[in-house]
N, C-alpha and C. Protein backbone atom coordinates (compact mmCIF):
# COMPACT_ATOMS: atom_id res chain seq x y z
N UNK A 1 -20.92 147.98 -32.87
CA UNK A 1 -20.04 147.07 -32.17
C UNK A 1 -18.71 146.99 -32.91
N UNK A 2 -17.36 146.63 -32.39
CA UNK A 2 -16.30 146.81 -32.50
C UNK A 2 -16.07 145.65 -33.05
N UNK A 3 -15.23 145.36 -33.92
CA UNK A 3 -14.43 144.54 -35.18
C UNK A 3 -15.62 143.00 -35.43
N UNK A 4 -17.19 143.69 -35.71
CA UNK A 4 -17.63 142.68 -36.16
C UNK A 4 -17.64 141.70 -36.59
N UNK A 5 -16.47 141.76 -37.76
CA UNK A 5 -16.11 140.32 -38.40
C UNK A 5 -15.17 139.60 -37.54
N UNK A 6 -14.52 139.86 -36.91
CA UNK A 6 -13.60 138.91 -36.29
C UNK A 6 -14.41 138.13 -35.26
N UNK A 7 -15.80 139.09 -34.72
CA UNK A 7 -16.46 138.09 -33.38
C UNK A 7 -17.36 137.50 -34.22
N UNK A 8 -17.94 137.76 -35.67
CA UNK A 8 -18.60 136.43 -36.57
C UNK A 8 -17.52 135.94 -36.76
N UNK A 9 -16.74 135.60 -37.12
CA UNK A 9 -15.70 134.77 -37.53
C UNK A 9 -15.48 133.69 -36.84
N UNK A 10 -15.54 134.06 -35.36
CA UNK A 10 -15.52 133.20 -34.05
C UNK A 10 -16.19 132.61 -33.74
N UNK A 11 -17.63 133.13 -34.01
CA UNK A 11 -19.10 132.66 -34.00
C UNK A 11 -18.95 131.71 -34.85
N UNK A 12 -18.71 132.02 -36.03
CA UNK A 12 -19.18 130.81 -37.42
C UNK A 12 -18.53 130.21 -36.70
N UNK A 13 -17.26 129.64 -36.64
CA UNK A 13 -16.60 128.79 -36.50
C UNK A 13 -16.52 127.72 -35.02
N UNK A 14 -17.47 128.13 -34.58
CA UNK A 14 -18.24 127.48 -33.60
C UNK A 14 -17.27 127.44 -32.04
N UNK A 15 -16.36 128.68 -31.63
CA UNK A 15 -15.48 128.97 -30.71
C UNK A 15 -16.06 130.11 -30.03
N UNK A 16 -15.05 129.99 -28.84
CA UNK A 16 -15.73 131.59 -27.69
C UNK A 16 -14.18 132.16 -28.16
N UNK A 17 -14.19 133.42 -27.66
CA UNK A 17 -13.57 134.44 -27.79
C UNK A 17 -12.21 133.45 -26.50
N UNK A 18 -12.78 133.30 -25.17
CA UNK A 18 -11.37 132.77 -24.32
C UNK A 18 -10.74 131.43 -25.23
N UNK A 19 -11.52 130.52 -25.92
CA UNK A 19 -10.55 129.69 -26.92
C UNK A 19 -9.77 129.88 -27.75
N UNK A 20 -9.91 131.27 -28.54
CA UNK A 20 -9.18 131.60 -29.67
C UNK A 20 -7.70 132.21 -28.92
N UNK A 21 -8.16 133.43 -27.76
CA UNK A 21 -7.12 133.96 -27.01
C UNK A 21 -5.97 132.51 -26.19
N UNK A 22 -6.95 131.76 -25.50
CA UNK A 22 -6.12 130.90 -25.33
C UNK A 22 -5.11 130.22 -26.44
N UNK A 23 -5.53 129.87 -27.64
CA UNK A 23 -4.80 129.08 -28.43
C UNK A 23 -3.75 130.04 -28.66
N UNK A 24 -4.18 131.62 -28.89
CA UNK A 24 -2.75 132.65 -29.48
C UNK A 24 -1.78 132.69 -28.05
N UNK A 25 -2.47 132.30 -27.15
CA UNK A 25 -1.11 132.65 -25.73
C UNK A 25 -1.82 133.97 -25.45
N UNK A 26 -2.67 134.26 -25.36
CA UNK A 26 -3.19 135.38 -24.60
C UNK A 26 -4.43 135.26 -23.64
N UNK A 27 -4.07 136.05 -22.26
CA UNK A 27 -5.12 135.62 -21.86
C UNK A 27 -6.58 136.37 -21.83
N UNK A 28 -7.51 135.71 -21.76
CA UNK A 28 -8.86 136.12 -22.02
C UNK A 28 -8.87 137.01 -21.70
N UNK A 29 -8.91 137.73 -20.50
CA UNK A 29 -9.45 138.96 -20.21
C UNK A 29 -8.51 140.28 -21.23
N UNK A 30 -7.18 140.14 -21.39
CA UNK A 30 -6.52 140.89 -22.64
C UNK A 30 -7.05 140.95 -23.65
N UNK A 31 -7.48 139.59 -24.21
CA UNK A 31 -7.91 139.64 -25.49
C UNK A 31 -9.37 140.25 -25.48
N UNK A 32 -10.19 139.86 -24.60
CA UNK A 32 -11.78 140.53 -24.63
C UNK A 32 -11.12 142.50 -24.48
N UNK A 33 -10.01 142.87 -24.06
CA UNK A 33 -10.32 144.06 -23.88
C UNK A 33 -9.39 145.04 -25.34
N UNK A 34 -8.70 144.12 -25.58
CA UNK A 34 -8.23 144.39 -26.91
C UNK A 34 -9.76 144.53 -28.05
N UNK A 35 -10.65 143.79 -28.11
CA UNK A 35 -11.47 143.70 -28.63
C UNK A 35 -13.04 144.71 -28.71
N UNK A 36 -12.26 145.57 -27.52
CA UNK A 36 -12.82 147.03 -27.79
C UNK A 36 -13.07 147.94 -28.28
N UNK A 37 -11.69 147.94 -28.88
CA UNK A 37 -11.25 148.68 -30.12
C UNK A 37 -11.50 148.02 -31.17
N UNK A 38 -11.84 148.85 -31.99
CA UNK A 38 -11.47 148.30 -33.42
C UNK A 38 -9.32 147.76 -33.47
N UNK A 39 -9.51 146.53 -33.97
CA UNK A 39 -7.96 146.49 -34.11
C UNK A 39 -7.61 147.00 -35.44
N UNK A 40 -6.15 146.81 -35.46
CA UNK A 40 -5.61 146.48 -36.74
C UNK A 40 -5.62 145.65 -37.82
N UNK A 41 -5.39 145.88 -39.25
CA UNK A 41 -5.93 144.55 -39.95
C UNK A 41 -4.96 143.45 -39.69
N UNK A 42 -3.26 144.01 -39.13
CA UNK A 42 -2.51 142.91 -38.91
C UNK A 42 -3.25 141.64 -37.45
N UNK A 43 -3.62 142.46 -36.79
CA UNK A 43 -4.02 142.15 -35.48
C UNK A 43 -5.02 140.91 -36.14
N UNK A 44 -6.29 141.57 -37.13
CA UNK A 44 -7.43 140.88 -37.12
C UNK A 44 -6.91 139.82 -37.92
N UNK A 45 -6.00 139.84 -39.14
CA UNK A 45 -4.85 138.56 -39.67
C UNK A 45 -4.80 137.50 -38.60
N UNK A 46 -3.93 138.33 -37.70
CA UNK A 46 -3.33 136.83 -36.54
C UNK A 46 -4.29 136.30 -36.18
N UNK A 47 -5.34 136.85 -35.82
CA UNK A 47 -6.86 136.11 -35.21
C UNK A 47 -7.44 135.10 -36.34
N UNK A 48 -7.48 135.65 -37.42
CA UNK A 48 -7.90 134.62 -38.08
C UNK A 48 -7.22 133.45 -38.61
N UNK A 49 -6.06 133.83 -38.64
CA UNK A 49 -5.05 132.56 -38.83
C UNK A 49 -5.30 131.57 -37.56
N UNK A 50 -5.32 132.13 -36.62
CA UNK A 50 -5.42 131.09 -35.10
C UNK A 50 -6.97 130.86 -35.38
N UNK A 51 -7.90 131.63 -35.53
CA UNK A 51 -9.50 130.57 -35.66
C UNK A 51 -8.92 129.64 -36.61
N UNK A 52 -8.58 129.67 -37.70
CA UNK A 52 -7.95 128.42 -39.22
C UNK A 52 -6.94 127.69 -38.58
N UNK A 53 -6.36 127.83 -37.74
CA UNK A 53 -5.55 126.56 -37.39
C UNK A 53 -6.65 125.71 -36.04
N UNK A 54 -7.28 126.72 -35.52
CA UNK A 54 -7.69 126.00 -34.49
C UNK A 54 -9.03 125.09 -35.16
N UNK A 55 -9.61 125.52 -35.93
CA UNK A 55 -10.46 124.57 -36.74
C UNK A 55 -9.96 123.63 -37.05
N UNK A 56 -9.03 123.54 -37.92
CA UNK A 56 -8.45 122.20 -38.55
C UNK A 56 -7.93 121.51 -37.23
N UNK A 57 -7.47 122.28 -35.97
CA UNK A 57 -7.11 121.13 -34.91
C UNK A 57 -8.29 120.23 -34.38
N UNK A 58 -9.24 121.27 -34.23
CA UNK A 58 -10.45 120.53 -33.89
C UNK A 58 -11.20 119.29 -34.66
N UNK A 59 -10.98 119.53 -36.01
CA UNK A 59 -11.71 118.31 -36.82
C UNK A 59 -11.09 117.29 -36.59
């Protein structure tokens, strides 16, 4: 499966894949198909910066 850690990442952090895309301004179906590929590490950066902000919004 394609960029494992970023869909645990999503998992741990107790989000779906359309929440995270939503919070970056992208929409779901882009982001699920971006997620095909293996991304980039810049790519998998921005994702995780938006799961870390969207956590702390949530608490």
């Amino acid at each position: 499966m394609k960029n494992k850690d970023v869909r645990a990442s999503i998992k741990n952090a107790g989000f779906y894949q359309w929440q995270v895309a939503e919070f970056m301004g992208i929409h779901e179906v882009k982001f699920s198909r971006k997620m095909r590929h293996e991304l980039s590490l810049e790519e998998k950066q921005r994702i995780f910066e938006a799961i870390e902000k969207l956590s702390k919004e949530e608490k």
